[in-house]
C-alpha atoms as a PDB file:
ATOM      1  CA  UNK A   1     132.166  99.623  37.391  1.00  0.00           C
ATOM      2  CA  UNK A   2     129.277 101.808  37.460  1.00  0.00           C
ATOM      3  CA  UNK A   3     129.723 105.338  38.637  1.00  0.00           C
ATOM      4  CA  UNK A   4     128.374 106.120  41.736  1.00  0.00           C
ATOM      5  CA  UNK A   5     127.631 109.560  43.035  1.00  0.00           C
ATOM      6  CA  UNK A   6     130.952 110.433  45.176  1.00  0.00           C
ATOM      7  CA  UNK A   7     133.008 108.093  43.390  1.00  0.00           C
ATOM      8  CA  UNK A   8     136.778 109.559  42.954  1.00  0.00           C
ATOM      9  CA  UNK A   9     138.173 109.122  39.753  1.00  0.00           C
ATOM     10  CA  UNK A  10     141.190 106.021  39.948  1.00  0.00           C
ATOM     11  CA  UNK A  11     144.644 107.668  41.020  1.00  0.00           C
ATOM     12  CA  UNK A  12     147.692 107.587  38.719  1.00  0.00           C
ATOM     13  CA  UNK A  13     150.852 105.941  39.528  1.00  0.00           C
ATOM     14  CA  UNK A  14     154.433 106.323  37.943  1.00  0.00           C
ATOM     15  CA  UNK A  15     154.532 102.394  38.298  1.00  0.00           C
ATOM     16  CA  UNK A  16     151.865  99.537  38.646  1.00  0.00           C
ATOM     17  CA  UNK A  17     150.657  98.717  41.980  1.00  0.00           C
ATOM     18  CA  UNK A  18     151.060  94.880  42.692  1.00  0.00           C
ATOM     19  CA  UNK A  19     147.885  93.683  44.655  1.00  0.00           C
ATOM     20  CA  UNK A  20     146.682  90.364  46.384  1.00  0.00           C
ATOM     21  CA  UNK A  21     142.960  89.640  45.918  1.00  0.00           C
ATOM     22  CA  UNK A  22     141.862  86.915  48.979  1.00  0.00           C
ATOM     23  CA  UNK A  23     138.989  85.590  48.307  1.00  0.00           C
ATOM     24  CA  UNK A  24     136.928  83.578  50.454  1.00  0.00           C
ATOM     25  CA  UNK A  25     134.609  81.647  48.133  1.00  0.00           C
ATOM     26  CA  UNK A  26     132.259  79.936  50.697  1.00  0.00           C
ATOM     27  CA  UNK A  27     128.972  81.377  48.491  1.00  0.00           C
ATOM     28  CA  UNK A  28     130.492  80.221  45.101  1.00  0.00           C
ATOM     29  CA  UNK A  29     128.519  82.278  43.281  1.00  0.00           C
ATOM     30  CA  UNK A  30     128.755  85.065  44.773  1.00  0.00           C
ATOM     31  CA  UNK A  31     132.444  84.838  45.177  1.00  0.00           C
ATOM     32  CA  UNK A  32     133.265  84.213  41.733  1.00  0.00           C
ATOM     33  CA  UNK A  33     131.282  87.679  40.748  1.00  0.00           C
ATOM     34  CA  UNK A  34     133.129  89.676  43.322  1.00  0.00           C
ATOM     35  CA  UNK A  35     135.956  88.367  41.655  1.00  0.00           C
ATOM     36  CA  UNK A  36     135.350  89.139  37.958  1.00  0.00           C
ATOM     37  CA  UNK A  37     134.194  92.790  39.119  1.00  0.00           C
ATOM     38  CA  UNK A  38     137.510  93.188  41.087  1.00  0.00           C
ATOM     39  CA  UNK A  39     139.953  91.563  38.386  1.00  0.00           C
ATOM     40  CA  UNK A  40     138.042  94.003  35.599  1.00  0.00           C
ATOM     41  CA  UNK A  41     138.954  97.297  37.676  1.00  0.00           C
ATOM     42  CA  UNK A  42     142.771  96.022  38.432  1.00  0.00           C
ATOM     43  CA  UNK A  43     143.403  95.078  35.156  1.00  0.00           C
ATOM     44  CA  UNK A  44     141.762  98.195  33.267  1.00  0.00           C
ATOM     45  CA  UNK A  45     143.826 100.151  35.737  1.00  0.00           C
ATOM     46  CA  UNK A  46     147.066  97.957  34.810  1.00  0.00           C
ATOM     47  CA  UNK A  47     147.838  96.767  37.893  1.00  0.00           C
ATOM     48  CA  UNK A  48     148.976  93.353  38.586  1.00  0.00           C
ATOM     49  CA  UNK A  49     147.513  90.836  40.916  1.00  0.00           C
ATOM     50  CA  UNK A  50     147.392  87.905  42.393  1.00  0.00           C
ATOM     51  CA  UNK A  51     144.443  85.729  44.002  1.00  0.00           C
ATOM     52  CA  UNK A  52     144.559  83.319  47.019  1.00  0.00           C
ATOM     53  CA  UNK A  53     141.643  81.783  48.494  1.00  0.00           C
ATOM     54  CA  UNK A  54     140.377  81.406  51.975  1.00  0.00           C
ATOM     55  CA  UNK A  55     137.886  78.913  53.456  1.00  0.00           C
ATOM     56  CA  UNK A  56     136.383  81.737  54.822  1.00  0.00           C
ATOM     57  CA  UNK A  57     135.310  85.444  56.091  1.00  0.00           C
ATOM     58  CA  UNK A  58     137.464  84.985  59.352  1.00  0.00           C
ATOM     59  CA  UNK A  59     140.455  83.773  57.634  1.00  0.00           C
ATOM     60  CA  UNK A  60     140.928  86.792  55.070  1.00  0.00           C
ATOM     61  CA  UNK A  61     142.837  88.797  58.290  1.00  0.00           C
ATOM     62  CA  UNK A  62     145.342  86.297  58.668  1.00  0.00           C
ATOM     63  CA  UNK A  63     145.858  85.723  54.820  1.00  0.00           C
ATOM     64  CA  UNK A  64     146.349  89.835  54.404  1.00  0.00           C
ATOM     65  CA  UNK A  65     148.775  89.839  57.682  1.00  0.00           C
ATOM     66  CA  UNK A  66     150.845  86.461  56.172  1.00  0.00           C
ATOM     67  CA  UNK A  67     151.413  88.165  53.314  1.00  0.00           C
ATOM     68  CA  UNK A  68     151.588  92.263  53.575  1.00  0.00           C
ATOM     69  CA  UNK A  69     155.619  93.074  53.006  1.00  0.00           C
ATOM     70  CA  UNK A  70     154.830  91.366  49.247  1.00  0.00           C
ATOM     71  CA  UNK A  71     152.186  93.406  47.561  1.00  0.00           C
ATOM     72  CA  UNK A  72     151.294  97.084  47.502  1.00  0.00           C
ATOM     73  CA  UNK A  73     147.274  96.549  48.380  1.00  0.00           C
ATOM     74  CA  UNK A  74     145.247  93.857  48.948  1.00  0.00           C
ATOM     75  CA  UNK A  75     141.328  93.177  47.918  1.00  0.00           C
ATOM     76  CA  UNK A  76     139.161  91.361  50.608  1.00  0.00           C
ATOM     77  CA  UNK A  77     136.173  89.698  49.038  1.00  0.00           C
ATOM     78  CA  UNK A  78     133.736  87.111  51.149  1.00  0.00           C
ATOM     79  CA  UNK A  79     130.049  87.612  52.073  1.00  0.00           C
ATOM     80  CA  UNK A  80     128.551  86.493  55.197  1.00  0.00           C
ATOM     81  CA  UNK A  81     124.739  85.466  54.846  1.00  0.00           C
ATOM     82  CA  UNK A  82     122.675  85.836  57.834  1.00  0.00           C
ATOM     83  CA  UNK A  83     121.464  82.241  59.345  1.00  0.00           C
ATOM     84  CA  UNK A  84     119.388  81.076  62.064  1.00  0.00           C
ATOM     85  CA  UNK A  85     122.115  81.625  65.367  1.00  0.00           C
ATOM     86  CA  UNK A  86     124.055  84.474  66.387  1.00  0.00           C
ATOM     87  CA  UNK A  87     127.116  83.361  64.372  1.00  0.00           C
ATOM     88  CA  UNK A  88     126.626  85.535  61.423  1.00  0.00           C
ATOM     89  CA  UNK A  89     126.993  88.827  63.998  1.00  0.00           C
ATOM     90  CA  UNK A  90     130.345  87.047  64.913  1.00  0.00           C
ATOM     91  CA  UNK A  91     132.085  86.505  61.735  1.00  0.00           C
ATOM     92  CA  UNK A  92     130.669  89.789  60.306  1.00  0.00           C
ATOM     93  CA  UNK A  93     131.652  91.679  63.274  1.00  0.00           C
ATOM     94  CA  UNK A  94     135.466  89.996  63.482  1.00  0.00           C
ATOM     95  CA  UNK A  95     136.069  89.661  59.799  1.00  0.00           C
ATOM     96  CA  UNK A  96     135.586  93.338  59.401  1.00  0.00           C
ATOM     97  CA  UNK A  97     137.707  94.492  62.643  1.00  0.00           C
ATOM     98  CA  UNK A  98     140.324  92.130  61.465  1.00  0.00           C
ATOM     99  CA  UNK A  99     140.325  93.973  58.112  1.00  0.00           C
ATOM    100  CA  UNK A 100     139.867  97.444  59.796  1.00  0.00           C
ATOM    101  CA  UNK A 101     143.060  96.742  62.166  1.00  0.00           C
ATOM    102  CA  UNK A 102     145.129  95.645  59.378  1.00  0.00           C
ATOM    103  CA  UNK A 103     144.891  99.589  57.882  1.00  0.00           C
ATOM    104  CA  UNK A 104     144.645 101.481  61.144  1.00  0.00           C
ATOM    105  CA  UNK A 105     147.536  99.137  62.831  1.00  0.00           C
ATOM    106  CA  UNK A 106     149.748  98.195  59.953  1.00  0.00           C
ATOM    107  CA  UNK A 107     149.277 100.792  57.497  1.00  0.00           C
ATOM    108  CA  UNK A 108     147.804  97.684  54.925  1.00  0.00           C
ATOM    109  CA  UNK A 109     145.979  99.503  51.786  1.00  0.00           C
ATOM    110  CA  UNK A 110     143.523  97.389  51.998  1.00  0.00           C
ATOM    111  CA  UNK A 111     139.593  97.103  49.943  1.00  0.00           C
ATOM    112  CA  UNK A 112     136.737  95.759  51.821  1.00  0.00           C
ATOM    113  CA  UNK A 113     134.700  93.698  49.838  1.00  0.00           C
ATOM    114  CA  UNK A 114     133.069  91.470  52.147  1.00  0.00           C
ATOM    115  CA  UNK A 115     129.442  91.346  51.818  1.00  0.00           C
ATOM    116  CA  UNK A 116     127.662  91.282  54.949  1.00  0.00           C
ATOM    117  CA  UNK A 117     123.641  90.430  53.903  1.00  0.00           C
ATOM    118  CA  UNK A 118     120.568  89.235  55.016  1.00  0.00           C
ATOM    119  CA  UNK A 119     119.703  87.333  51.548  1.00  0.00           C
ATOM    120  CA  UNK A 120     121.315  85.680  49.191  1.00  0.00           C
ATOM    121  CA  UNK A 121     119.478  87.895  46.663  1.00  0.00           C
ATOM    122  CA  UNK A 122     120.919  90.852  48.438  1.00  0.00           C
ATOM    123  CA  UNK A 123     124.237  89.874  48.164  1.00  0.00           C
ATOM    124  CA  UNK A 124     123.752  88.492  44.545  1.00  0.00           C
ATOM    125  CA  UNK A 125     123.123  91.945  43.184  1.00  0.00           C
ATOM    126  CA  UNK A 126     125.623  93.654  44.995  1.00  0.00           C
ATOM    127  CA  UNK A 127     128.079  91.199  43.785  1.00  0.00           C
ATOM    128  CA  UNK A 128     126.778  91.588  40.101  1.00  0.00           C
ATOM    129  CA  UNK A 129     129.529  93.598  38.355  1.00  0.00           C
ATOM    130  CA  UNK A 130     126.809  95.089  35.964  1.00  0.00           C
ATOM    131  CA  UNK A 131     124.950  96.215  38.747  1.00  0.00           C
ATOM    132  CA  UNK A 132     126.049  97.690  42.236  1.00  0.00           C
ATOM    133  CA  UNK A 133     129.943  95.958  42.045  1.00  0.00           C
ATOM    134  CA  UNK A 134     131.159  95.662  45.158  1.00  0.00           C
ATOM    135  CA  UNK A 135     134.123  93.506  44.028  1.00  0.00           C
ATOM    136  CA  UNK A 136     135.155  96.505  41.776  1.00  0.00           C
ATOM    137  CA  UNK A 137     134.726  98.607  44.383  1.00  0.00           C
ATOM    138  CA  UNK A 138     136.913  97.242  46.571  1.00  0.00           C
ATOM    139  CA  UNK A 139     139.362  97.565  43.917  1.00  0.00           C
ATOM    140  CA  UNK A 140     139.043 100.864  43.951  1.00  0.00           C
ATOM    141  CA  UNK A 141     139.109 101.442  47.132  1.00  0.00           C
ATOM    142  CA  UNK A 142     142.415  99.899  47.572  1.00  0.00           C
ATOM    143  CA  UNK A 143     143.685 101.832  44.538  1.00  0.00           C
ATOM    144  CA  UNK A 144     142.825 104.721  46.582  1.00  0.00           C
ATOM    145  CA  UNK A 145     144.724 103.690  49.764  1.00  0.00           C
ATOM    146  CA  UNK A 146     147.887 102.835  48.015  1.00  0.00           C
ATOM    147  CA  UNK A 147     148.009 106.393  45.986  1.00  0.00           C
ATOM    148  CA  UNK A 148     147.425 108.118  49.457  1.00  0.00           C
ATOM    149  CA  UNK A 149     150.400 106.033  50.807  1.00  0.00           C
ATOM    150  CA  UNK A 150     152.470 106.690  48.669  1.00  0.00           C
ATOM    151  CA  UNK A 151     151.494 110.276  48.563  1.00  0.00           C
ATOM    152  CA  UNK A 152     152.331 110.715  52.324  1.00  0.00           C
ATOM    153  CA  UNK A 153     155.400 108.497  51.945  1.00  0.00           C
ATOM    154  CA  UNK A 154     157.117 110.832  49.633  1.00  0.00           C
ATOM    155  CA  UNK A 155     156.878 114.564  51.049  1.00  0.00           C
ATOM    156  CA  UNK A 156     158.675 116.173  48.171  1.00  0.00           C
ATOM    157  CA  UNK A 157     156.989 118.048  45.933  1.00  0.00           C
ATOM    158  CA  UNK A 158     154.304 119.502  48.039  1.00  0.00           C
ATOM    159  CA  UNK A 159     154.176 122.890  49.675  1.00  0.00           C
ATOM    160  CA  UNK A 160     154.529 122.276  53.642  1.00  0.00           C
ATOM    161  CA  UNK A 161     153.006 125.870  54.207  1.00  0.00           C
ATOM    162  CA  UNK A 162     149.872 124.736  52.105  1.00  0.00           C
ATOM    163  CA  UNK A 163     147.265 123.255  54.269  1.00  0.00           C
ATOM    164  CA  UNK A 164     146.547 119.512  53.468  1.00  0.00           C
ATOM    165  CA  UNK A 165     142.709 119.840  54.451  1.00  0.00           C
ATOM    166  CA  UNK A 166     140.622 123.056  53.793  1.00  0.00           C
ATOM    167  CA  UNK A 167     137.577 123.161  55.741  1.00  0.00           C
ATOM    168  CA  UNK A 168     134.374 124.152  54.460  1.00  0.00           C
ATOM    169  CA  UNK A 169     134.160 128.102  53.933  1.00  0.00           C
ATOM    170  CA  UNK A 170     137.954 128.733  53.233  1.00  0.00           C
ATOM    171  CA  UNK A 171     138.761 129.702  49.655  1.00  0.00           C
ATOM    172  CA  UNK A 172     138.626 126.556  47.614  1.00  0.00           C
ATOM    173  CA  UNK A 173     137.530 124.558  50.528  1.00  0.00           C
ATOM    174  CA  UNK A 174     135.294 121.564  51.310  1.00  0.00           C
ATOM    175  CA  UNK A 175     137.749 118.757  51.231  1.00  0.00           C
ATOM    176  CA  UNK A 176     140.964 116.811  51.468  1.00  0.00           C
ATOM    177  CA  UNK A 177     143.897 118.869  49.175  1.00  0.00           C
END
C-alpha cells in the first residue's frame, strides 16, 4: 500500500486479529482489486481472514451485523457508480450510515472501503492496489480500530493521571496519546 501523507504506521498485537472481508462484487473488476489490495495488507500484517460476498452496497450492513460476535474487524469493500436516477445518492448515502452505525452503535472495528464515484475510471484507480488502494486501506483502517479496542478494553498498564489527548500547545502535544 502506498504511503500516504498522515498514514499511521500498522499497530502491533500480542495475537492475530481474525477479520471478515464482505465484499460486494457488483463492478467485478473493481471488486476483485479492492480485494487483492485488502488481502495483501491482512496477510503482510498476519492476520487471518475470511471473505463473504454480498449482491450488493446495501447488503454489506446486514452481512457485518449477522456476523460481528465471530471476528475481531471486518473490511467493507463495494463501489457505487453514479447512474442516470437518484438511486446512486440512496445506496451511497445508506450503505455508508449502515457501516457508520455499526462502529458508533455496536462498537464493530470496521474499514470502509466502499467506493462511492462518478466514473468507472475513478473508481478503477482508486481500486488499483499499485495506485491509490482503497481496499488496503480499509485494511488498515480496521487494523487501526481493533488495536484502539483493545487498547481501551484493557486499562492496565496505562497511567490514569496521564492525559489520553494533549491538545495543541501542551508539552508534547498535538494529538491522541
Amino acid at each position: 500500500m502506498p504511503i500516504q501523507d498522515g498514514a499511521l504506521p500498522l499497530p502491533r498485537f500480542d495475537a492475530p486479529p481474525r477479520l471478515l472481508i464482505v465484499s460486494a462484487p457488483y463492478y467485478a473488476e473493481i471488486a476483485a482489486q479492492l480485494l487483492a489490495g485488502a488481502r495483501a495488507v491482512l496477510d503482510a500484517f498476519g492476520a487471518t481472514h475470511a471473505l463473504v460476498e454480498v449482491p450488493g452496497a446495501l447488503e454489506i450492513g446486514p452481512a457485518i451485523r449477522f456476523a460481528e460476535r465471530r471476528f475481531d474487524g471486518f473490511v467493507a469493500l463495494g463501489c457505487v457508480l453514479r447512474g442516470e436516477t437518484s438511486h446512486y445518492d440512496l445506496v451511497c448515502a445508506e450503505s455508508a450510515r449502515a457501516i457508520t452505525l455499526l462502529g458508533v452503535e455496536r462498537g464493530a472495528c470496521v474499514g470502509n472501503g466502499v467506493l462511492t464515484c462518478e466514473t468507472e475510471a475513478q473508481a478503477l484507480a482508486r481500486a488499483d492496489p499499485n495506485g491509490m488502494d482503497k481496499g488496503g486501506g480499509a485494511a488498515a483502517a480496521a487494523l487501526h480500530l481493533i488495536a484502539l479496542r483493545r487498547r481501551f478494553a484493557e486499562p492496565s498498564g496505562y497511567e490514569l493521571n496521564e492525559p489520553l489527548v494533549r491538545f495543541a500547545g501542551e508539552p508534547g502535544g498535538g494529538g491522541v496519546a
